[in-house]
Structures are given as structure tokens and as C-alpha cells.
C-alpha atoms as a PDB file:
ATOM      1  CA  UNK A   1       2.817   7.468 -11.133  1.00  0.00           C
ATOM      2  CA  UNK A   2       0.698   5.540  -8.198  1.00  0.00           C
ATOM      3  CA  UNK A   3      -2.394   7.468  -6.875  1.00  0.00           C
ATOM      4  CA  UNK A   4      -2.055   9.388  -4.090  1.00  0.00           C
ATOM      5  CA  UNK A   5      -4.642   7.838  -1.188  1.00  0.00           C
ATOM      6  CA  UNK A   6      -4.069   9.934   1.582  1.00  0.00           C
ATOM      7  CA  UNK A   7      -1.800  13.136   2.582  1.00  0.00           C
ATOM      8  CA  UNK A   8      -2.220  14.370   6.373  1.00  0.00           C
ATOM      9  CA  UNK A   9       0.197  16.005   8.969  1.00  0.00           C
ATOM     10  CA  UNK A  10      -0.609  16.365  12.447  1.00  0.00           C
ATOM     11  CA  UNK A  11      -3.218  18.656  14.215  1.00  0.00           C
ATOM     12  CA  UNK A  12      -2.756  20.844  15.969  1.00  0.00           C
ATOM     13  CA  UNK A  13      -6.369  22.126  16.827  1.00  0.00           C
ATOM     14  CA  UNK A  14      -6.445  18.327  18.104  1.00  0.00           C
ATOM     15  CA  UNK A  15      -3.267  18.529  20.381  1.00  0.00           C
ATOM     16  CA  UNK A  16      -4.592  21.424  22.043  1.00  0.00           C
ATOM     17  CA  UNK A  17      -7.561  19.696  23.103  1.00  0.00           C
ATOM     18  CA  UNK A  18      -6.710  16.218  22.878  1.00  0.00           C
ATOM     19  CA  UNK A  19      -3.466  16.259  25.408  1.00  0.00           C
ATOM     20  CA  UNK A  20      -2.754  17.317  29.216  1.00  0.00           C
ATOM     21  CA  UNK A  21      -0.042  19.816  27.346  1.00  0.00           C
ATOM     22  CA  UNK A  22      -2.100  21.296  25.013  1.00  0.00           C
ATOM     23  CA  UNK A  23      -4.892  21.564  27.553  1.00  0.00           C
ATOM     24  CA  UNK A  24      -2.674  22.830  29.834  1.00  0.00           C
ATOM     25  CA  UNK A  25      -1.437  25.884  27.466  1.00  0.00           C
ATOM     26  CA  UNK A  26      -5.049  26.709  26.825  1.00  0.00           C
ATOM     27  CA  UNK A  27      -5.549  26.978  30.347  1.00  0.00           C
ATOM     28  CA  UNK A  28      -2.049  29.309  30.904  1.00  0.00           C
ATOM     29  CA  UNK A  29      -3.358  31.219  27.868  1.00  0.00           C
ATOM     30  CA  UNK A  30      -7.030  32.048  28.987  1.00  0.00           C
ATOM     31  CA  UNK A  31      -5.558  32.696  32.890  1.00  0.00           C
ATOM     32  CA  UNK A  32      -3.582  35.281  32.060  1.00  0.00           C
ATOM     33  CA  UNK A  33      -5.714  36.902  29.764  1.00  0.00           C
ATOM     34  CA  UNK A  34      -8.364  36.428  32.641  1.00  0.00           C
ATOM     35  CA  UNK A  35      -6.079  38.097  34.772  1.00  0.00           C
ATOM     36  CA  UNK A  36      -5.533  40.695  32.318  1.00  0.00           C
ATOM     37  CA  UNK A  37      -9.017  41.489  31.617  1.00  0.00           C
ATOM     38  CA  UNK A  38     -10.249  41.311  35.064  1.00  0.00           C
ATOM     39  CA  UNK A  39      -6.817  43.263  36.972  1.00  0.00           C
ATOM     40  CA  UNK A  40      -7.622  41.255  39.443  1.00  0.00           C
ATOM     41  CA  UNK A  41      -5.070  42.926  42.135  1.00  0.00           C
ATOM     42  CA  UNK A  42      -1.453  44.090  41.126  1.00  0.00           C
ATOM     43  CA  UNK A  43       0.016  40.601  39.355  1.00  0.00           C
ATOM     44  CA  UNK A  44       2.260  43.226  37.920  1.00  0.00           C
ATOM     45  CA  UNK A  45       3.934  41.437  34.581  1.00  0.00           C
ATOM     46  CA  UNK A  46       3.051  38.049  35.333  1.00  0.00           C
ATOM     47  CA  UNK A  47      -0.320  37.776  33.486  1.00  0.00           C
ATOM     48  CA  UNK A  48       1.248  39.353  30.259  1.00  0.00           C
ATOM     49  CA  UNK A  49       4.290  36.273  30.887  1.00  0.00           C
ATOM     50  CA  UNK A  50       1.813  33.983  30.944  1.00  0.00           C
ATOM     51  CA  UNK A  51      -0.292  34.757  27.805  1.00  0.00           C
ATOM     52  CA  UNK A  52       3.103  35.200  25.913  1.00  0.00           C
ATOM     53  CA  UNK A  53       4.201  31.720  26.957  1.00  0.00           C
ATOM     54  CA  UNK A  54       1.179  30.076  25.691  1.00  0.00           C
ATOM     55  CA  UNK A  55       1.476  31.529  22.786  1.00  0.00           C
ATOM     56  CA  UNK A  56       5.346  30.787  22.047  1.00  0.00           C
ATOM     57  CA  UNK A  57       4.166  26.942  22.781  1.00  0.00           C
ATOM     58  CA  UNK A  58       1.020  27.246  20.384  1.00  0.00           C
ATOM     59  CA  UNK A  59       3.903  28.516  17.837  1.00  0.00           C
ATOM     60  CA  UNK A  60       6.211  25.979  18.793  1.00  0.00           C
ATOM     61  CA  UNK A  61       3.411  23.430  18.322  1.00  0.00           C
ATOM     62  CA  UNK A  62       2.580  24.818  14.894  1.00  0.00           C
ATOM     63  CA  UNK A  63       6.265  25.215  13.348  1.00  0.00           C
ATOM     64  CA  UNK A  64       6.258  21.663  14.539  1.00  0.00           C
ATOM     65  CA  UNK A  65       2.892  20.438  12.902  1.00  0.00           C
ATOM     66  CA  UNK A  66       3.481  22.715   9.780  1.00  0.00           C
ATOM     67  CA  UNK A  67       7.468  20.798   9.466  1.00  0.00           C
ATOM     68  CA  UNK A  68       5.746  17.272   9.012  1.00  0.00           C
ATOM     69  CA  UNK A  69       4.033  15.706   6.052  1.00  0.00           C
ATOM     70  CA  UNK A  70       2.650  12.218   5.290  1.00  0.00           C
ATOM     71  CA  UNK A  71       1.695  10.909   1.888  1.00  0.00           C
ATOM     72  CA  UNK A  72       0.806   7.695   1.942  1.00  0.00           C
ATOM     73  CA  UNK A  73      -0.062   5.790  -1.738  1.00  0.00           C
ATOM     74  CA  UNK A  74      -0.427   2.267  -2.841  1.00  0.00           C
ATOM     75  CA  UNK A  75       3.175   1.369  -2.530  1.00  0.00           C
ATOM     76  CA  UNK A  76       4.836   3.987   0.139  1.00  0.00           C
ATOM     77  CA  UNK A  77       4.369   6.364   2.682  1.00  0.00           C
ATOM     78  CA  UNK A  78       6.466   9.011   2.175  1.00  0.00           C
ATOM     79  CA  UNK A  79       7.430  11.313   5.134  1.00  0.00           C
ATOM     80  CA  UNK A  80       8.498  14.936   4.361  1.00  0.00           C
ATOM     81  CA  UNK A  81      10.312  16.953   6.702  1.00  0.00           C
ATOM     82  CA  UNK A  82      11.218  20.424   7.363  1.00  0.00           C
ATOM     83  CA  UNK A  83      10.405  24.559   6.103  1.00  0.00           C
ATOM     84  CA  UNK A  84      13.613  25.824   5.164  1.00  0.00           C
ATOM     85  CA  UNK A  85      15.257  22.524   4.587  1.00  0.00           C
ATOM     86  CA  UNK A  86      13.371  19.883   3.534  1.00  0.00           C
ATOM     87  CA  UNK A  87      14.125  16.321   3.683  1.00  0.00           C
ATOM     88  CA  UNK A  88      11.663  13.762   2.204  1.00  0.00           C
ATOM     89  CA  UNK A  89      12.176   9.863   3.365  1.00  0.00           C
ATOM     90  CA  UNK A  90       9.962   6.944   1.846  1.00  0.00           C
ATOM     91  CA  UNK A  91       9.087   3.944   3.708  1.00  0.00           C
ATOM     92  CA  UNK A  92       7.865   0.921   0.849  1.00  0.00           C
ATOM     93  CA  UNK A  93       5.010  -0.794   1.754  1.00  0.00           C
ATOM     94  CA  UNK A  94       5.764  -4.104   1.606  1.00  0.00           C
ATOM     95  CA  UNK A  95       8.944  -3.698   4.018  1.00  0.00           C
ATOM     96  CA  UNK A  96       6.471  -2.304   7.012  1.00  0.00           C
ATOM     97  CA  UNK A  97       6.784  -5.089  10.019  1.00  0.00           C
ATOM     98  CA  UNK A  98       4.352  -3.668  12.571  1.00  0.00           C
ATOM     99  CA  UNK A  99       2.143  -0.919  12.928  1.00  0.00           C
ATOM    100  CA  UNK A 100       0.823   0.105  15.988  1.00  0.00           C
ATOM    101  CA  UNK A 101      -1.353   2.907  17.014  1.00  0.00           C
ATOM    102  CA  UNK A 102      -1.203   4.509  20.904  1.00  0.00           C
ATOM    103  CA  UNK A 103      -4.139   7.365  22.207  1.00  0.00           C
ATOM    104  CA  UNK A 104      -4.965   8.153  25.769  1.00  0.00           C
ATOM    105  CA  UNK A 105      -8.671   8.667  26.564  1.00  0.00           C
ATOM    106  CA  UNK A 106      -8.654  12.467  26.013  1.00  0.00           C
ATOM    107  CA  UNK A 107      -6.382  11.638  22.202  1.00  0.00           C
ATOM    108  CA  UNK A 108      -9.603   9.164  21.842  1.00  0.00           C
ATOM    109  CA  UNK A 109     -12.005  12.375  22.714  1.00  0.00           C
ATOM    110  CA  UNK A 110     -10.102  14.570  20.037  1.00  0.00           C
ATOM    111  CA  UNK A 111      -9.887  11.443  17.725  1.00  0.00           C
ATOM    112  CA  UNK A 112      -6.236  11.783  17.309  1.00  0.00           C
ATOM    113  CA  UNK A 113      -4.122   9.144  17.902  1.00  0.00           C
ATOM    114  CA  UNK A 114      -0.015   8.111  17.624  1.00  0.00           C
ATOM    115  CA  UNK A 115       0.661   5.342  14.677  1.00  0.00           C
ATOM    116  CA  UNK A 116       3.807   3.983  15.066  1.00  0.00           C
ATOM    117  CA  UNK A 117       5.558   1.783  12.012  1.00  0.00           C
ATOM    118  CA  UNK A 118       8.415  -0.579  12.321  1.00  0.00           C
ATOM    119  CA  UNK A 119       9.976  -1.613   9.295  1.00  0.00           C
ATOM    120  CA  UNK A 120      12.830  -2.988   7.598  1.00  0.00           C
ATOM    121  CA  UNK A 121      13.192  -0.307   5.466  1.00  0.00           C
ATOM    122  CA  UNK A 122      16.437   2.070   5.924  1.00  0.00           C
ATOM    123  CA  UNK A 123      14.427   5.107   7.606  1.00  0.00           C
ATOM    124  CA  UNK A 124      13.066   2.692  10.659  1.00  0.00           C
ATOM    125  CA  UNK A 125      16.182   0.257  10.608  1.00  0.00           C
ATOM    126  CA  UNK A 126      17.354   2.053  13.767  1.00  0.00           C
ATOM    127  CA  UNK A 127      14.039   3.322  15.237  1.00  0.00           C
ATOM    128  CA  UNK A 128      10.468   3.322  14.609  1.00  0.00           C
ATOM    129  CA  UNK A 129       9.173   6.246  12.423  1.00  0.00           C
ATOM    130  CA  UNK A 130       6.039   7.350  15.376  1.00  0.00           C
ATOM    131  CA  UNK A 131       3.561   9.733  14.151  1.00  0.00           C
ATOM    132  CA  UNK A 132       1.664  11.964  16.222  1.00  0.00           C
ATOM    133  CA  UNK A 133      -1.492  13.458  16.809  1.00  0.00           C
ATOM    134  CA  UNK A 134      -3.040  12.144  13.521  1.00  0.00           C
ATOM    135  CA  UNK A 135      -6.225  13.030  12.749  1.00  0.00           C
ATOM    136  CA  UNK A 136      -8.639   9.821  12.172  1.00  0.00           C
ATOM    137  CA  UNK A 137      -5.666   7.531  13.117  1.00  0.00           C
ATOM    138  CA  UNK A 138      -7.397   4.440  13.781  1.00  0.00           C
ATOM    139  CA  UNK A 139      -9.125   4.428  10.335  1.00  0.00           C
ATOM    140  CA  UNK A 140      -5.510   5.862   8.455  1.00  0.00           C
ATOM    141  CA  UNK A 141      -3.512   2.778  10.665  1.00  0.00           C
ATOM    142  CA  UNK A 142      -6.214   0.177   9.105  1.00  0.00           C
ATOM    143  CA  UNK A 143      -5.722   1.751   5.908  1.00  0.00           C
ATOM    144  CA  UNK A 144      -1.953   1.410   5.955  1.00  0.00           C
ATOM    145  CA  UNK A 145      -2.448  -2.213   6.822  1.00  0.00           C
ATOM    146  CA  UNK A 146      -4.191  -3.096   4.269  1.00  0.00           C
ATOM    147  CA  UNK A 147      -2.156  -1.149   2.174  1.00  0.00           C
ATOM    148  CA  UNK A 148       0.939  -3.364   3.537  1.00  0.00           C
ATOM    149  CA  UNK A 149      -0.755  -6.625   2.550  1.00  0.00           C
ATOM    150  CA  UNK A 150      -1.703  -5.124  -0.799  1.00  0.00           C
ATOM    151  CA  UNK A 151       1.799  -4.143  -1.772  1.00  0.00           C
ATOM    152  CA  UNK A 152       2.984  -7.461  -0.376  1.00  0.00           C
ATOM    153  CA  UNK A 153       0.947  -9.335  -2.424  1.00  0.00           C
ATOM    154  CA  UNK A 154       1.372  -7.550  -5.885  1.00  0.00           C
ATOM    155  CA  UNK A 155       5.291  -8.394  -5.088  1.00  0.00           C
ATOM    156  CA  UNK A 156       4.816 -11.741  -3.809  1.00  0.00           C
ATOM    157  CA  UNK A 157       6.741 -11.011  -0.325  1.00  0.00           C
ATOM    158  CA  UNK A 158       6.223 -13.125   2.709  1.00  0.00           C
ATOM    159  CA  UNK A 159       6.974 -12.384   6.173  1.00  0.00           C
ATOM    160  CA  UNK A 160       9.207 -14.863   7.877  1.00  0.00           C
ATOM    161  CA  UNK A 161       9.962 -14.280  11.588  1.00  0.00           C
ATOM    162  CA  UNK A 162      13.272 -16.291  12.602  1.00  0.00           C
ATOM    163  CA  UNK A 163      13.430 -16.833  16.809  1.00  0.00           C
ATOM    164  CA  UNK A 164      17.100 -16.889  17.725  1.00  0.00           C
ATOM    165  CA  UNK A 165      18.092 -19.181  20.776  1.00  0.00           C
ATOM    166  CA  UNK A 166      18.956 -16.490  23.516  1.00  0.00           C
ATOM    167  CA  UNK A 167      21.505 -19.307  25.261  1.00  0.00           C
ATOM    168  CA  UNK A 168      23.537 -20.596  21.988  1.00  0.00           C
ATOM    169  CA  UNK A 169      23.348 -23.689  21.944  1.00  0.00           C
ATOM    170  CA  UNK A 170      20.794 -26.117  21.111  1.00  0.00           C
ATOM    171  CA  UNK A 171      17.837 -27.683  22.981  1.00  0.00           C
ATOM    172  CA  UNK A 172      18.334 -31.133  24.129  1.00  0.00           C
ATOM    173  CA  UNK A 173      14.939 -31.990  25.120  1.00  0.00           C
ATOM    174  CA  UNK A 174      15.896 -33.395  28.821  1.00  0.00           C
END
């Protein structure tokens, strides 16, 4: 069995304040409970609405965070889904094309960031596994990296990028 390097999911604590949405939930959250606390005129239901729809996206957020798993090891990453039903996909090493990593200046503040892996591997063959708010993600993206050129060397894999000629036919050199 391979050692495990690295399991992570993403945070949530980070979302909240390392995004406009989770920054903006906060914000709902603590105005109505402002409100609340300071009956600040007759808002009637409204502040009570807004604390409880803060909270159903902080519980959104989490059933989402708490769904998602990543294990990542010498030779895959694998990606387990899901509470009830679980679903657990594995993405070998040395198949991984491309992997990118996107954060916005307030992700960079919460040092969270999206890494995004292209593969040929059957779980990306039709889309790009993204995942997001990781914790650490630039250091976990040059991890995986180097993990990918690890793996490809132990199995003696090359990557070989073939252009195709967008007019079919051949160049004549005029």
C-alpha cells in the first residue's frame, strides 16, 4: 500500500472569509442579529429572515465542504464524494496533463486557492476535476506536480503533445 502524503477537503472557515459570498453571508448574518439585538425600529420578521438565511448558506456551505475528500499519495489522488452515498474516483498520477491553480486577492488573504487538474484519465476525460477553496493550495498544487513527474518517471511515461492542422490539408510553404 503507497503512503498516504496528504488528505484535505475544502474550508470552509476560509470561504467565509476568503470570498465576496462568504463575506457577504457573514455580513447578512451579523445585520440581522444587529438588528435583532439593537430593535432598531419595527423591521418586524425581516431581521430573524435574515439571520436564518445566513445560516441555511453556512449549512449549505458545510454539507458541501463535509461531501468532498482529497487523498492524494505517490501514485493518485483520489477524490471521494458524498454522506449518504459515497462515490470515490482516482485520478493516476502519471495521466495528469495540467494543473492549474486560480485565487482572487481576498482567496490569496485567506490562503485558499482553486487547483484545477486536467488529465487523461477517465474522471477528467470530459471536464477538469476543479477543487475549491483548498487550504495551502499553492504549496499542495507544487506538491502534486512533483508528484506527477515522480510517478511519470518510476513508469517511464512521456508527454507527447500532437498539434492537429485546423484547415486539413497540408502546408505548402508559399
Amino acid at each position: 500500500m503507497d503512503n498516504e502524503r496528504d488528505v484535505f477537503r475544502p474550508s470552509l472557515g476560509r470561504w467565509l472569509w476568503g470570498t465576496l459570498a462568504g463575506l457577504g453571508t457573514l455580513a447578512l448574518g451579523v445585520a440581522g442579529i444587529a438588528i435583532l439585538v439593537g430593535a432598531a425600529g419595527n423591521w418586524g420578521p425581516w431581521p430573524l429572515l435574515l439571520t436564518l438565511l445566513a445560516v441555511l448558506i453556512v449549512l449549505a456551505k458545510w454539507l458541501q465542504v463535509a461531501s468532498v475528500r482529497y487523498e492524494l499519495d505517490a501514485n493518485r489522488l483520489k477524490v471521494r464524494r458524498g454522506i449518504i452515498m459515497k462515490s470515490i474516483d482516482e485520478i493516476e498520477l502519471y495521466r495528469v496533463k495540467d494543473v492549474r491553480m486560480n485565487f482572487s486577492l481576498l482567496n490569496q488573504i485567506a490562503g485558499i486557492g482553486s487547483i484545477t487538474i486536467t488529465s487523461s484519465d477517465e474522471t477528467t476525460r470530459n471536464g477538469h476535476l476543479v477543487m475549491p477553496y483548498v487550504p495551502h493550495a499553492e504549496h499542495r498544487r507544487e506538491e502534486i506536480r512533483r508528484l506527477v513527474d515522480a510517478a511519470r518517471e518510476r513508469r517511464g511515461v512521456r508527454e507527447l503533445d500532437m498539434a492537429h492542422d485546423h484547415f486539413g490539408g497540408a502546408s505548402t510553404g508559399d
